[in-house]
N, C-alpha and C. Protein backbone atom coordinates (compact mmCIF):
# COMPACT_ATOMS: atom_id res chain seq x y z
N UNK A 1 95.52 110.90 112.07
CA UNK A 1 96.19 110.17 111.00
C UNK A 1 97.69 110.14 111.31
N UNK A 2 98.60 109.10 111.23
CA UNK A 2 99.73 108.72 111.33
C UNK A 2 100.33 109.31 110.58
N UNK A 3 101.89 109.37 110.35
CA UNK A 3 102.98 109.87 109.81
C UNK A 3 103.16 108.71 108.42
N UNK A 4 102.73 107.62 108.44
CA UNK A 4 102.51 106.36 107.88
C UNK A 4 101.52 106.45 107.17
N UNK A 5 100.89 106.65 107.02
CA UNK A 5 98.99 107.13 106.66
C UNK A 5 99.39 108.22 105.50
N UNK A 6 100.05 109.15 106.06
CA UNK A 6 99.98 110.67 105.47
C UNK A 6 100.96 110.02 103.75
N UNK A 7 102.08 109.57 104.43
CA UNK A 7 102.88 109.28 103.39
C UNK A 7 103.75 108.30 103.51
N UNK A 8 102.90 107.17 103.30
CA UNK A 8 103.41 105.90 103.66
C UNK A 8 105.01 105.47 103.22
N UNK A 9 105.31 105.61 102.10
CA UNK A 9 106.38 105.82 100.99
C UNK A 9 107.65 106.34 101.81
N UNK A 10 107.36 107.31 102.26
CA UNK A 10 108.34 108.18 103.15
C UNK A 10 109.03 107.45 104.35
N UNK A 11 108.20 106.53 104.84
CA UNK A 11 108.29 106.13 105.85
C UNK A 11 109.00 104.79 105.85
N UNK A 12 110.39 104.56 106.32
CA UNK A 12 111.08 103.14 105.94
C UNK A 12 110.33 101.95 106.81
N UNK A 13 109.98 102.03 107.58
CA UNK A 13 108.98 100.56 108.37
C UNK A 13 107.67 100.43 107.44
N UNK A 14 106.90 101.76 107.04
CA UNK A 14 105.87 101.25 106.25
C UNK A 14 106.06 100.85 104.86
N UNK A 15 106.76 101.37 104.33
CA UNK A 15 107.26 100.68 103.31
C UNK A 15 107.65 99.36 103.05
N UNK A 16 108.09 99.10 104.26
CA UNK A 16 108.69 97.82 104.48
C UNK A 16 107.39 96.28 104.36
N UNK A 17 106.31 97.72 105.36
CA UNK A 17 105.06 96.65 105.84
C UNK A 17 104.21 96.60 103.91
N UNK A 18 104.22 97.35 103.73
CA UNK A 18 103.68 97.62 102.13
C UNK A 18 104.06 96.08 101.32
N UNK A 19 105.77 95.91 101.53
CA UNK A 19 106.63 94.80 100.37
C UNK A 19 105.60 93.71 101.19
N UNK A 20 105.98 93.64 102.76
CA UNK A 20 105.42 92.06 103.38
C UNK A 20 104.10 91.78 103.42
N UNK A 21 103.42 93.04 103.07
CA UNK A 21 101.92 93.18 102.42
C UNK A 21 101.89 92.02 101.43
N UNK A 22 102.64 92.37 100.49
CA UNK A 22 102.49 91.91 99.20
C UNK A 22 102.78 90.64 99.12
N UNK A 23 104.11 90.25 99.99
CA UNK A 23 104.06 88.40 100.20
C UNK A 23 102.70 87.67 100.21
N UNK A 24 102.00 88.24 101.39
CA UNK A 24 100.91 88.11 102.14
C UNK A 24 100.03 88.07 101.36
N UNK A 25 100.07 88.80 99.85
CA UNK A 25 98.54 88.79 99.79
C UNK A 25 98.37 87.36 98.15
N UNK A 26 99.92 87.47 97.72
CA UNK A 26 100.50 86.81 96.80
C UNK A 26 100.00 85.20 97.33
N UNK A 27 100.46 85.10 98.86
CA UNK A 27 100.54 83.33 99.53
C UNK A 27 98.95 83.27 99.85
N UNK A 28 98.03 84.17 99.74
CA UNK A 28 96.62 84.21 100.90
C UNK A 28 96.18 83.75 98.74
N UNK A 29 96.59 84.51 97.71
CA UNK A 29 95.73 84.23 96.39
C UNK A 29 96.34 82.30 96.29
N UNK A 30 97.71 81.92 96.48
CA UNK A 30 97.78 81.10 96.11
C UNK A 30 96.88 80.32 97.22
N UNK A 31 96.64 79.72 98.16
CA UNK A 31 95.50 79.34 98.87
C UNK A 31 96.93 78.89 100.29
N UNK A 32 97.73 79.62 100.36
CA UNK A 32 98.58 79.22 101.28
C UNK A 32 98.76 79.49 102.81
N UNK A 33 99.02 79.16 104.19
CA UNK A 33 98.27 79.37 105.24
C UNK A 33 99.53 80.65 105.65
N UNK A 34 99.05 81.29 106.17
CA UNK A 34 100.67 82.23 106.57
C UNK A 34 100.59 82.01 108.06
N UNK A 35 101.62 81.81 108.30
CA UNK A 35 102.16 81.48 109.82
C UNK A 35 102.21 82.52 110.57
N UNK A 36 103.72 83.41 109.67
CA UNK A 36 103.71 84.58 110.65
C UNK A 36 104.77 85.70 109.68
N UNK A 37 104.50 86.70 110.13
CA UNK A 37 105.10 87.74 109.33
C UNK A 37 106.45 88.18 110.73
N UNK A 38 107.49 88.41 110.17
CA UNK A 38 108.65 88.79 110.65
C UNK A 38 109.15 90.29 110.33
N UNK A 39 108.99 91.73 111.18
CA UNK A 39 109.31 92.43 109.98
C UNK A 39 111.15 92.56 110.32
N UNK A 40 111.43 93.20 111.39
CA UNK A 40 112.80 93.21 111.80
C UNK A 40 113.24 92.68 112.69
N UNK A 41 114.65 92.18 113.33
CA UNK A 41 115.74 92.91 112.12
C UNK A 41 115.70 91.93 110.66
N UNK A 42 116.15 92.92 109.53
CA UNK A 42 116.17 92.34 108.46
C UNK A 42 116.83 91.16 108.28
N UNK A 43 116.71 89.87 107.63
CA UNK A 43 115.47 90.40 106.69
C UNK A 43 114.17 90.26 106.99
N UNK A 44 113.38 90.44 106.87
CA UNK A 44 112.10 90.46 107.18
C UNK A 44 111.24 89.31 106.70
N UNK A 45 110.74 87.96 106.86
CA UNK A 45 110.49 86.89 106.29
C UNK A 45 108.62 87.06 106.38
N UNK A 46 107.61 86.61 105.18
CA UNK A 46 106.70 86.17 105.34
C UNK A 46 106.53 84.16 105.15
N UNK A 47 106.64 83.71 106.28
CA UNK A 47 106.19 82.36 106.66
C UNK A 47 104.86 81.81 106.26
N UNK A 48 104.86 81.04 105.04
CA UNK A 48 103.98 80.26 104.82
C UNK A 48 104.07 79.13 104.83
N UNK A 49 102.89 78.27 104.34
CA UNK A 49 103.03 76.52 104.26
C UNK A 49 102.88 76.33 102.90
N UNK A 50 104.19 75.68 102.79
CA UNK A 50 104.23 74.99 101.28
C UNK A 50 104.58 73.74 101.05
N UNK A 51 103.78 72.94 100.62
CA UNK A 51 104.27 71.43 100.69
C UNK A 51 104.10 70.82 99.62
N UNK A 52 104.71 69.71 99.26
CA UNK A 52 104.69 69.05 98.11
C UNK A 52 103.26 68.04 98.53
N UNK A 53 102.73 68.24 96.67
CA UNK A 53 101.80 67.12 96.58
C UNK A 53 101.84 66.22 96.60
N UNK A 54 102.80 65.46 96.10
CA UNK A 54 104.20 64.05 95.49
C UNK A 54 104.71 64.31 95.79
N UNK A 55 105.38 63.40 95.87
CA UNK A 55 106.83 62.96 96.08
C UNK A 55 107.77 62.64 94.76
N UNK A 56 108.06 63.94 94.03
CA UNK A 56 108.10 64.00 92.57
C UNK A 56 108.58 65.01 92.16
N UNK A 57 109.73 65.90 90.72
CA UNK A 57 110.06 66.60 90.74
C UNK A 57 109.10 68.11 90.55
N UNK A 58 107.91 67.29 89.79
CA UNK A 58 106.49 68.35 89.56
C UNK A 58 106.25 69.25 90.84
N UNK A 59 106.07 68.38 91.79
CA UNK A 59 105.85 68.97 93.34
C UNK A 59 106.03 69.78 93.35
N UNK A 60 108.13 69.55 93.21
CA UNK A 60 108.91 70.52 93.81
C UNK A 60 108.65 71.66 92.99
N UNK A 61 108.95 71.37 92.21
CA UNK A 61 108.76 72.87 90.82
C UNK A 61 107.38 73.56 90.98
N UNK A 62 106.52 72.81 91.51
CA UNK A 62 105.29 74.07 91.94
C UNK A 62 104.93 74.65 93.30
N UNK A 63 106.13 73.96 94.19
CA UNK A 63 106.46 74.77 95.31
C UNK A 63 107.88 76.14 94.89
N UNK A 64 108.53 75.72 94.48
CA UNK A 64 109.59 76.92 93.52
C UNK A 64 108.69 77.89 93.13
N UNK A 65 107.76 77.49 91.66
CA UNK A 65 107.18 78.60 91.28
C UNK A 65 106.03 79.44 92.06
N UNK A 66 105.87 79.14 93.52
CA UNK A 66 104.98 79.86 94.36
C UNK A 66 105.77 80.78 95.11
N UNK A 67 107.13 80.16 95.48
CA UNK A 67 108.04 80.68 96.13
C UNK A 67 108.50 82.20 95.55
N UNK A 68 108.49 82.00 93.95
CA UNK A 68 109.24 82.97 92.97
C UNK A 68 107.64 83.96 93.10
N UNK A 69 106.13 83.74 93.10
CA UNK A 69 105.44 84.43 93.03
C UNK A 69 105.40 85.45 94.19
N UNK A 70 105.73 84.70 95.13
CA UNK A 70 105.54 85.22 96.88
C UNK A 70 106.54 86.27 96.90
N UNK A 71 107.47 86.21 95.95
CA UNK A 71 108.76 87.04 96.71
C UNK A 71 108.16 88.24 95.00
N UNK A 72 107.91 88.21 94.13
CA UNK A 72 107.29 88.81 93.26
C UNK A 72 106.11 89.83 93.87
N UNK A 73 105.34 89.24 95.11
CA UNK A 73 104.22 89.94 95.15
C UNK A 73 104.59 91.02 96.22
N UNK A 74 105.91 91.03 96.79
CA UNK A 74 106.81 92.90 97.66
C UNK A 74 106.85 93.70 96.46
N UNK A 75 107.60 93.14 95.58
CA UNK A 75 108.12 94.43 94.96
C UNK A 75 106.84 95.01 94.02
N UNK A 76 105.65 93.72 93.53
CA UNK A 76 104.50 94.69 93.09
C UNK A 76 103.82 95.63 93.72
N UNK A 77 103.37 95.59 95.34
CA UNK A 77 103.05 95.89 95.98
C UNK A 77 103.30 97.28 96.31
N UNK A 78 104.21 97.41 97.03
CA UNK A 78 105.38 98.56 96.79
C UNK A 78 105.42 99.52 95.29
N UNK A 79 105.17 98.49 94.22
CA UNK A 79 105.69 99.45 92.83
C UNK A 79 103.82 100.36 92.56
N UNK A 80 102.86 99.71 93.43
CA UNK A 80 101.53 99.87 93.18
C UNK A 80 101.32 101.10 94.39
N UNK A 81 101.58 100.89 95.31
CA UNK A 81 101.86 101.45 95.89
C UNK A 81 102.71 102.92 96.18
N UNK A 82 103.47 102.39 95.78
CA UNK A 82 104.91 104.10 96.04
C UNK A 82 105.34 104.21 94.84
N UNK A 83 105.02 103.55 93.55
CA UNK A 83 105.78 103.36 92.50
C UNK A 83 107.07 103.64 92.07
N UNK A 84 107.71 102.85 93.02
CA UNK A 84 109.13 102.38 92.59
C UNK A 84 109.23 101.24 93.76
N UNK A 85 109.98 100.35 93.40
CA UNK A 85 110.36 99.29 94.63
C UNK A 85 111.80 99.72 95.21
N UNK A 86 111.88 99.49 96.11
CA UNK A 86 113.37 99.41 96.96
C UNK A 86 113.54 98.68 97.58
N UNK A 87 112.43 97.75 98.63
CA UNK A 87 112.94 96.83 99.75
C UNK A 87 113.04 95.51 99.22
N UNK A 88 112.55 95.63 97.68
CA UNK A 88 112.95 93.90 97.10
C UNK A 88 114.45 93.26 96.43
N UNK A 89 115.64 94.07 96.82
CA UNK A 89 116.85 94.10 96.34
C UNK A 89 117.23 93.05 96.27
N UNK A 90 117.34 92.19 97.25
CA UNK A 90 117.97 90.67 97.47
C UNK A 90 116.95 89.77 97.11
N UNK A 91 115.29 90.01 96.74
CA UNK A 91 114.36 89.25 96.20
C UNK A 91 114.69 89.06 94.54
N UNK A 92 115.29 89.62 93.75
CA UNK A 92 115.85 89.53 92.66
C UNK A 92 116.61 88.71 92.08
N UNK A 93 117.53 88.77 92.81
CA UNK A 93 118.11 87.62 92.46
C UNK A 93 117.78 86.00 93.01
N UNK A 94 117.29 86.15 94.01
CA UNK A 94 116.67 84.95 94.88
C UNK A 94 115.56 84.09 93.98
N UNK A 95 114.56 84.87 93.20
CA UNK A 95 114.02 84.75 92.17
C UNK A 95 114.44 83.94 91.33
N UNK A 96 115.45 84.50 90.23
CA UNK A 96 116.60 84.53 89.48
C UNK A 96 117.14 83.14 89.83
N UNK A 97 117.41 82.70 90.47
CA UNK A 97 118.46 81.58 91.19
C UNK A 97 116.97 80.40 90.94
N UNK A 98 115.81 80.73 91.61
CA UNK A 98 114.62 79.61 91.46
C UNK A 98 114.37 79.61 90.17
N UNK A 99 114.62 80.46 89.54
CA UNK A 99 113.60 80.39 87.65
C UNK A 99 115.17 79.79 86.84
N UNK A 100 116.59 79.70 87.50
CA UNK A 100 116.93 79.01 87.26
C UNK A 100 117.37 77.26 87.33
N UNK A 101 116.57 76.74 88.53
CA UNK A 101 116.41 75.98 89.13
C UNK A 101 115.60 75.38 88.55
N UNK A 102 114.63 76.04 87.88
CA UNK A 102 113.26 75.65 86.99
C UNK A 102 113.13 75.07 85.57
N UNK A 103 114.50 76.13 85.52
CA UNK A 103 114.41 76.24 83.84
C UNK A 103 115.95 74.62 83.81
N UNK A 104 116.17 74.15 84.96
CA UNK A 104 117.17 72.83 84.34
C UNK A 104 115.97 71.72 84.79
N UNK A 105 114.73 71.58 85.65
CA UNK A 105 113.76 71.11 85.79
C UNK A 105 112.96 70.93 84.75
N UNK A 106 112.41 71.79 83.50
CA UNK A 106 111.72 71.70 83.03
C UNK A 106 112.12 71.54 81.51
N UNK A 107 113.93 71.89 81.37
CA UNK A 107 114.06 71.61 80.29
C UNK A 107 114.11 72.22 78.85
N UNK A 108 112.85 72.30 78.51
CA UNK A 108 112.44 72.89 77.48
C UNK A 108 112.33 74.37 77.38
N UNK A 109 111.92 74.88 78.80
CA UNK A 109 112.16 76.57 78.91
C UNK A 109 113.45 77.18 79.52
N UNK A 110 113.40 78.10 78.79
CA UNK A 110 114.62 78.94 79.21
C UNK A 110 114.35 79.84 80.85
N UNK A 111 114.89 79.99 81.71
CA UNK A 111 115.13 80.17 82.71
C UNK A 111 114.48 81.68 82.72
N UNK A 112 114.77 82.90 81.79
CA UNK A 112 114.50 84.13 81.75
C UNK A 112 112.53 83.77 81.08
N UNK A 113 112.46 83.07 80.59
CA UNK A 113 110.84 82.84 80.36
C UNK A 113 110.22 82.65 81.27
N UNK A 114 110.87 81.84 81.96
CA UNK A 114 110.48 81.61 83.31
C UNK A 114 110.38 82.49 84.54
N UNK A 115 111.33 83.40 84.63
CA UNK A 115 111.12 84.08 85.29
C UNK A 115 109.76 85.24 84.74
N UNK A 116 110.14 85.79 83.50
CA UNK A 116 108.82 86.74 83.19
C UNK A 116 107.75 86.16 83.48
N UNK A 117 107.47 84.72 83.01
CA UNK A 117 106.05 84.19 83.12
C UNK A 117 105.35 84.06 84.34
N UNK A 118 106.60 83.87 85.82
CA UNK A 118 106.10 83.82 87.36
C UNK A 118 105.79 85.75 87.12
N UNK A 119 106.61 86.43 86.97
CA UNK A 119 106.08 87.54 87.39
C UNK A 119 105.01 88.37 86.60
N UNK A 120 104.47 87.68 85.60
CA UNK A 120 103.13 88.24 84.60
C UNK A 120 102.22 87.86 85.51
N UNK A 121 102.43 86.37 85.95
CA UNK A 121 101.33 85.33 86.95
C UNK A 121 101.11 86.38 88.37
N UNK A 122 101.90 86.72 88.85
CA UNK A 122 102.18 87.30 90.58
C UNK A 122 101.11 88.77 89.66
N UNK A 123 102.15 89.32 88.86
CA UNK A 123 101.95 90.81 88.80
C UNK A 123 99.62 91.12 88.04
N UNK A 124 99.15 89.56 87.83
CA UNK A 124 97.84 89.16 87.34
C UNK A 124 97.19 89.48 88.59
N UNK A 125 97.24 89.02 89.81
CA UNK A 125 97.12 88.69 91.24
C UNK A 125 96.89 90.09 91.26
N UNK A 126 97.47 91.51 91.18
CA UNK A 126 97.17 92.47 91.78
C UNK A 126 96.43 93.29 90.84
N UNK A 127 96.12 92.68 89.65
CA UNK A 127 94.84 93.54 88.48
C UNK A 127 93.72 93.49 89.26
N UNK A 128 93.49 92.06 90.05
CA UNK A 128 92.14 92.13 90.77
C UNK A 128 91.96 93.38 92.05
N UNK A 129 91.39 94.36 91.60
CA UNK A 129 91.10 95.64 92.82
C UNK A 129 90.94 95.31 94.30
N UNK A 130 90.36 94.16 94.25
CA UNK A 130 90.37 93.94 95.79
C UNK A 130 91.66 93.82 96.48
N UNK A 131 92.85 92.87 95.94
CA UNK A 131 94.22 92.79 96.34
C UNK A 131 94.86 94.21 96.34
N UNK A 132 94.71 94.97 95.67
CA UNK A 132 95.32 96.62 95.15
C UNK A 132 94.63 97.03 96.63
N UNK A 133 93.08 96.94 96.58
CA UNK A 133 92.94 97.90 98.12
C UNK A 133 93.17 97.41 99.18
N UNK A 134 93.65 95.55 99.06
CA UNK A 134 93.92 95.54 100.62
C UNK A 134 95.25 95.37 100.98
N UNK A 135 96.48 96.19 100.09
CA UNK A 135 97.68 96.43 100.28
C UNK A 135 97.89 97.45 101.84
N UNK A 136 97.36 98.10 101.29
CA UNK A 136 97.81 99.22 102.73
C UNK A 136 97.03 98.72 104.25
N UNK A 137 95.97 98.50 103.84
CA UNK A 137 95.56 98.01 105.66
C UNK A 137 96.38 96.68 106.05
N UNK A 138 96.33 95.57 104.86
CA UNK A 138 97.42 94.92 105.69
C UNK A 138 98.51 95.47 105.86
N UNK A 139 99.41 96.13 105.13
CA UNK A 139 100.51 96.67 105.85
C UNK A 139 100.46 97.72 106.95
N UNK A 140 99.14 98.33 107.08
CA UNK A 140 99.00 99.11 108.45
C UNK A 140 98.80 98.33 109.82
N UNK A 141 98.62 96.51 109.89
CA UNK A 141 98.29 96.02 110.77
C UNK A 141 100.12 95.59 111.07
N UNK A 142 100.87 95.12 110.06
CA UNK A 142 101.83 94.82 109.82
C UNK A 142 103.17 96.28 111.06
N UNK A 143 102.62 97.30 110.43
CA UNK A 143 103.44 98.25 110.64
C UNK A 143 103.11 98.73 112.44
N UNK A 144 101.69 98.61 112.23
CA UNK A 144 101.16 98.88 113.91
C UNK A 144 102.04 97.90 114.66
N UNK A 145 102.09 96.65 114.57
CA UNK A 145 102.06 95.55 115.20
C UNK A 145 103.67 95.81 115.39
N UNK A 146 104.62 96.52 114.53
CA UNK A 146 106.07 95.84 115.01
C UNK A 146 106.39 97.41 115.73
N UNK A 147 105.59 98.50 115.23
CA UNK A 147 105.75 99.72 116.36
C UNK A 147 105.52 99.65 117.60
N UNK A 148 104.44 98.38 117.98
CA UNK A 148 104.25 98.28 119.49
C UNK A 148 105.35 97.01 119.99
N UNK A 149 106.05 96.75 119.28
CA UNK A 149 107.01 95.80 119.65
C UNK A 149 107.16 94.58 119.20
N UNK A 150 106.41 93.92 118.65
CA UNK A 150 105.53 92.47 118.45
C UNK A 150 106.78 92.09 117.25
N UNK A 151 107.87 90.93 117.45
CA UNK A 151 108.76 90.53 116.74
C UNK A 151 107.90 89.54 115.87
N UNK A 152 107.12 88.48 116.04
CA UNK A 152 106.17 88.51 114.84
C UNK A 152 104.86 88.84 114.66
N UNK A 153 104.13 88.78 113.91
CA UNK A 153 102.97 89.34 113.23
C UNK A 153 102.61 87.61 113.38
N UNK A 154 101.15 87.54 114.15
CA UNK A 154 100.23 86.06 113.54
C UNK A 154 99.42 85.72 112.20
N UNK A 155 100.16 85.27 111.61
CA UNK A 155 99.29 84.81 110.81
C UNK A 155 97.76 84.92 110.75
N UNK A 156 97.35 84.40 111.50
CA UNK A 156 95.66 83.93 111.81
C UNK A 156 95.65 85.96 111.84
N UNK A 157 95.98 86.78 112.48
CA UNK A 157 95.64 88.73 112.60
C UNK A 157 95.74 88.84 111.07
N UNK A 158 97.29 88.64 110.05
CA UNK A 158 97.02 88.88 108.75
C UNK A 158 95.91 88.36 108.03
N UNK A 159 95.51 87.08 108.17
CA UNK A 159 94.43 86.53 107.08
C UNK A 159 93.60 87.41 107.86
N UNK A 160 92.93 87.63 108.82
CA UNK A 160 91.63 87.87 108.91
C UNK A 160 91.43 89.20 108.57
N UNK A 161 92.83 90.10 108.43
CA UNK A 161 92.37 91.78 108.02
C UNK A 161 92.35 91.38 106.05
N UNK A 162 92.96 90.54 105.49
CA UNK A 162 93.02 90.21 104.20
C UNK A 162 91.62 89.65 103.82
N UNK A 163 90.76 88.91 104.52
CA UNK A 163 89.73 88.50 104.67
C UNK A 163 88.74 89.50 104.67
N UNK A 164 88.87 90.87 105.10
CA UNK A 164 87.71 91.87 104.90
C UNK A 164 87.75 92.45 103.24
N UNK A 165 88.76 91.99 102.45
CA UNK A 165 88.89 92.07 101.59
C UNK A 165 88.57 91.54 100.32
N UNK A 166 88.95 90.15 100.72
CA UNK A 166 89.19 89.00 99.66
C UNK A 166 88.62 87.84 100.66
N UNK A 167 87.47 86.98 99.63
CA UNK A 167 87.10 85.97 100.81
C UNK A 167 88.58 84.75 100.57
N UNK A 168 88.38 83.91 101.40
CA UNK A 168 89.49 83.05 101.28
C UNK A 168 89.34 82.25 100.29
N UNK A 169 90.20 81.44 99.82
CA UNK A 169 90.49 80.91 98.57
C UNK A 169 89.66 79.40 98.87
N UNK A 170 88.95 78.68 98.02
CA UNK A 170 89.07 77.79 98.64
C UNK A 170 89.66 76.61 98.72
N UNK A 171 90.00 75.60 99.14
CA UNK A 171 90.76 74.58 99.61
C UNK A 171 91.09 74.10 98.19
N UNK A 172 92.16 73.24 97.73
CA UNK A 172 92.48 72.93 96.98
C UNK A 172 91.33 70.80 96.85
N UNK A 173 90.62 70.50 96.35
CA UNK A 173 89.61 69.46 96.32
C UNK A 173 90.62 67.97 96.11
N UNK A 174 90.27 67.42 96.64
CA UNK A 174 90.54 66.04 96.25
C UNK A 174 91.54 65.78 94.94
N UNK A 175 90.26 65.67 94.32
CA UNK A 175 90.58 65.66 92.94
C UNK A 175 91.70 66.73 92.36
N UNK A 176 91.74 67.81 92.65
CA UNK A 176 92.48 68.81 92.44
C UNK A 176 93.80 68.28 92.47
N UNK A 177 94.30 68.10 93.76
CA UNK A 177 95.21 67.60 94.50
C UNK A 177 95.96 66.15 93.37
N UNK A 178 95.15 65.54 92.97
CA UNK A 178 94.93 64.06 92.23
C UNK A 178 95.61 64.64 90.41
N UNK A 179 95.13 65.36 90.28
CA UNK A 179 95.31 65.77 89.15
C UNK A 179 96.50 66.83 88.50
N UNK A 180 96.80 67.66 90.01
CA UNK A 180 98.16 67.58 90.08
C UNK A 180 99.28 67.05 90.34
N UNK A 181 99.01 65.94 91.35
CA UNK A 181 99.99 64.97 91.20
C UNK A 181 100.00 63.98 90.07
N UNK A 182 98.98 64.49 88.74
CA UNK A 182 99.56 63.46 88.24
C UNK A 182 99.63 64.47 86.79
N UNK A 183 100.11 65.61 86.75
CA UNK A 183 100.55 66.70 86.04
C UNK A 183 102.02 66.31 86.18
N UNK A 184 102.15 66.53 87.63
CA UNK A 184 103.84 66.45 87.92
C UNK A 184 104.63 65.25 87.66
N UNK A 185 103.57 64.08 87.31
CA UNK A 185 104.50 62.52 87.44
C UNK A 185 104.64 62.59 85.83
């Protein structure tokens, strides 16, 4: 057993892999493809695909509020985990800045509603037990991978250890697609 294993918490790279866990498992619930995990030098980025449905401000605002979930799902991770966060410092306000971005988008809500309501949504994502247990092995593939050198992490290695976990989401349908673009118009 690793030094990482024993007491993950302790350990500043696994900890680290724990937060980019949590991107990871936040973008894999929203049905999003992950490219590639970055852990150092900081900051440490999880790369997904996010694209607009329209060509419309709806789009944008439900690429924002995935954005605000993704960066929501380190510091749950971590707080589920080691219970306390530390590596989400600059995710705070980054947040903060999108739920205000949201809240002149949408108008009618206040910006701080907005923000609680992305992180009730993100912090829902990890009630399901399967996401809770597959925090640490993805971050043990995460943490292996940048100890042997590997400046990014593949995508296609994260989904498939998240995948022994959680089957994949599935595709967003036609219609789906149809019906949100016409939410957003």
């Amino acid at each position: 057993m690793s030094a990482a294993e024993k007491a993950p918490c302790d350990n500043y790279l696994m900890r680290l892999s724990i937060y980019e866990a949590g991107h990871a498992l936040v973008a894999w619930y929203l049905g999003h493809k992950i490219h590639h995990v970055r852990m150092l030098p900081r900051p440490c980025t999880t790369v997904t695909d996010k694209a607009f449905v329209g060509n419309n401000w709806g789009s944008f605002a439900e690429v924002l509020e995935a954005r605000a979930m993704e960066l929501f799902g380190g510091q749950i991770a971590e707080q589920i985990v080691c219970k306390t966060p530390t590596c989400c410092e600059g995710d705070i306000p980054r947040i903060d800045e999108i739920c205000r971005i949201l809240g002149g988008l949408y108008e009618a809500e206040d910006h701080d509603d907005i923000f609680f309501r992305l992180e009730d949504s993100a912090t829902e994502i990890f009630a399901d037990e399967a996401y809770r247990e597959a925090i640490l092995p993805v971050a043990q593939i995460l943490y292996d991978r940048e100890t042997a050198g590997e400046a990014e992490i593949a995508g296609d290695d994260i989904e498939a250890e998240i995948e022994k976990f959680i089957p994949r989401p599935p595709p967003p349908s036609a219609k789906d697609r149809l019906f949100a673009w016409l939410r957003a118009s």
